[in-house]
Structure formats: C-alpha cells, structure tokens
C-alpha atoms as a PDB file:
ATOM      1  CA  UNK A   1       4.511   9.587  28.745  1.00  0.00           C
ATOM      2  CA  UNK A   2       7.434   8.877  26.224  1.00  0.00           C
ATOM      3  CA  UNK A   3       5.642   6.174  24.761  1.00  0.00           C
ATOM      4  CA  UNK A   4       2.535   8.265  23.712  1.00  0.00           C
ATOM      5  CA  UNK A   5       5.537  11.000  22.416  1.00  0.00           C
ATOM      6  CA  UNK A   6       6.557   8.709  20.036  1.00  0.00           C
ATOM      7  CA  UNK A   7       3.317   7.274  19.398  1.00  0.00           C
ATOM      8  CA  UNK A   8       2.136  10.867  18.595  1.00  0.00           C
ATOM      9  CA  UNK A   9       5.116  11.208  16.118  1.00  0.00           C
ATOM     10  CA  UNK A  10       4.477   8.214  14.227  1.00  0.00           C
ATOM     11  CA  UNK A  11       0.664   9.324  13.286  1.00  0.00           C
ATOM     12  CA  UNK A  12       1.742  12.613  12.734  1.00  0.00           C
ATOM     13  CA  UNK A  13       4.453  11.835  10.373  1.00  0.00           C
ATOM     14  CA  UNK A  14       2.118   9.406   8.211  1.00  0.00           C
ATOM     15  CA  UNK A  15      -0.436  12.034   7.812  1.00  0.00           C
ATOM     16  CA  UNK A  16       1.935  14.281   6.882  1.00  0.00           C
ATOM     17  CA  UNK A  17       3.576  11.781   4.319  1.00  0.00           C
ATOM     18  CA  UNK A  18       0.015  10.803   2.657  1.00  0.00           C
ATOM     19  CA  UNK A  19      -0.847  14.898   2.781  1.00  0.00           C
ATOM     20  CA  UNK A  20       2.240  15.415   0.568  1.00  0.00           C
ATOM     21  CA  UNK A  21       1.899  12.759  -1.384  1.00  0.00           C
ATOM     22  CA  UNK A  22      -1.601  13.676  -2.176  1.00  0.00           C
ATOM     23  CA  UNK A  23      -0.643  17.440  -2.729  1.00  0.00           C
ATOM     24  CA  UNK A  24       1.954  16.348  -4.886  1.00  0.00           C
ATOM     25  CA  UNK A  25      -0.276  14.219  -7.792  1.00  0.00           C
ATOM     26  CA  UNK A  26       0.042  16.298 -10.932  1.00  0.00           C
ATOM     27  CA  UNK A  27      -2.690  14.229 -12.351  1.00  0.00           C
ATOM     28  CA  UNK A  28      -5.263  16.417 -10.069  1.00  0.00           C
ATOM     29  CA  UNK A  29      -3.988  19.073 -12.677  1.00  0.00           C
ATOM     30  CA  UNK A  30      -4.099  17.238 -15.270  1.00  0.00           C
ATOM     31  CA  UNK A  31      -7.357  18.097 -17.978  1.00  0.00           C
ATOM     32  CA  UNK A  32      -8.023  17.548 -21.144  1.00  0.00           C
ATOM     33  CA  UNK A  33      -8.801  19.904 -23.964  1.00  0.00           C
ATOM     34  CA  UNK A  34     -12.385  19.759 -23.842  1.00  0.00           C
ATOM     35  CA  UNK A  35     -12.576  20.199 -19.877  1.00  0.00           C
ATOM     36  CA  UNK A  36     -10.217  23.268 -20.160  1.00  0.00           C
ATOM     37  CA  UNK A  37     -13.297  24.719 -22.726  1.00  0.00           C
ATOM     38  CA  UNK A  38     -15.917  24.259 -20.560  1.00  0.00           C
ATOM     39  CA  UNK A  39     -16.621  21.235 -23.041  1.00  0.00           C
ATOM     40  CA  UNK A  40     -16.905  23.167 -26.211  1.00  0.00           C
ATOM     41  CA  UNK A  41     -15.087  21.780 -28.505  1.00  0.00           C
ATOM     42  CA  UNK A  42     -14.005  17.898 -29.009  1.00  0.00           C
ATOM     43  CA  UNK A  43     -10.737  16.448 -28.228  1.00  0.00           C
ATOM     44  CA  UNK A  44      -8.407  15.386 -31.102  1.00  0.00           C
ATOM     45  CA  UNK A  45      -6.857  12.129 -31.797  1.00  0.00           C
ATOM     46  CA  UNK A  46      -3.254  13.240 -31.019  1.00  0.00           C
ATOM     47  CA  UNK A  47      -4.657  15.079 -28.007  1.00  0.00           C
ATOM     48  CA  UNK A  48      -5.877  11.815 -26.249  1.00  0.00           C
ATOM     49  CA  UNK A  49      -2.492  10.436 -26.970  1.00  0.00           C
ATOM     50  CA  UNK A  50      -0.637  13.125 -25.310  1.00  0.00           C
ATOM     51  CA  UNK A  51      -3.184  13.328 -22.344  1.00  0.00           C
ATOM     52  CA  UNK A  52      -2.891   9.484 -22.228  1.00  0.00           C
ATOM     53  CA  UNK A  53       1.041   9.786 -22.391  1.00  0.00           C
ATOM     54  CA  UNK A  54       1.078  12.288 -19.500  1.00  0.00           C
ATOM     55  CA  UNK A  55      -1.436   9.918 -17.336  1.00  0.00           C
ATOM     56  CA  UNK A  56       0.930   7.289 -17.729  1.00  0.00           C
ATOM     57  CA  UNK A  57       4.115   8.908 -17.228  1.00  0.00           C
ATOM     58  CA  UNK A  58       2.631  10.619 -13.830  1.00  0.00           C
ATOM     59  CA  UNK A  59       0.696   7.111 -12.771  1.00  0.00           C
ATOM     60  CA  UNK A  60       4.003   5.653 -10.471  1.00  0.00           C
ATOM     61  CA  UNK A  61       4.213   2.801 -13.050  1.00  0.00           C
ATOM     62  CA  UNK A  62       0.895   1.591 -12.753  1.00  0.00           C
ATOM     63  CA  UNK A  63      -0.061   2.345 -15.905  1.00  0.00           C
ATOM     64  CA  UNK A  64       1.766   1.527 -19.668  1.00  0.00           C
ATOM     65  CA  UNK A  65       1.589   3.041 -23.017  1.00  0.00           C
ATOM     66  CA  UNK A  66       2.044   0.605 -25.359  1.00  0.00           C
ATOM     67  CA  UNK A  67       1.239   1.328 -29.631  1.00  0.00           C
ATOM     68  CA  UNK A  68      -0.079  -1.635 -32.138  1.00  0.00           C
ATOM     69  CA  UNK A  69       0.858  -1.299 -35.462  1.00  0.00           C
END
C-alpha cells in the first residue's frame, strides 16, 4: 500500500511539473503583427527582429540571435 502512495506521488508530481511548465511558455502568447490584424497588414523589418529577439530570449537557450555585418 505505501509503495503505490509514493508511486502515486511521483506521477502526480511530473504531470503537475510538465502542466506548469507548459502553462508557463510565453511563446504561446507570443504573435506577430500581422497575426494580431487578422493578417491585414505586413510585418516590418524591425518587427521580425523584435519578434525574433523575444523568441530567442523566451526559447531556454535553444535558440541564438546572432547579427552579420
């Protein structure tokens, strides 16, 4: 019986842990300019670079920003 306690805890404890780690991605929120018009207009130049700079500062390290010339 004690076993399947702490057998119970363990699963519930890692579902909880990936269900707040999944809650907690900003990039879910994350759009760009033309989604948040309901794709009216076109995105600028310096807006990709700020949505790109916000991808990679949410991404854990898995993805880099890095500007040639």
């Amino acid at each position: 019986m004690k076993r399947s306690a702490v057998i119970f805890f363990i699963i519930c404890s890692v579902i909880l842990s990936a269900a707040a780690a999944f809650a907690a991605n900003p990039l879910e929120k994350l759009k760009t300019p033309a989604e948040l018009s309901n794709w009216t207009r076109t995105t600028s130049s310096k807006e990709v670079i700020d949505y790109l700079t916000q991808v990679a500062k949410n991404s854990g390290g898995r993805i880099r920003m890095e500007f040639i010339a």
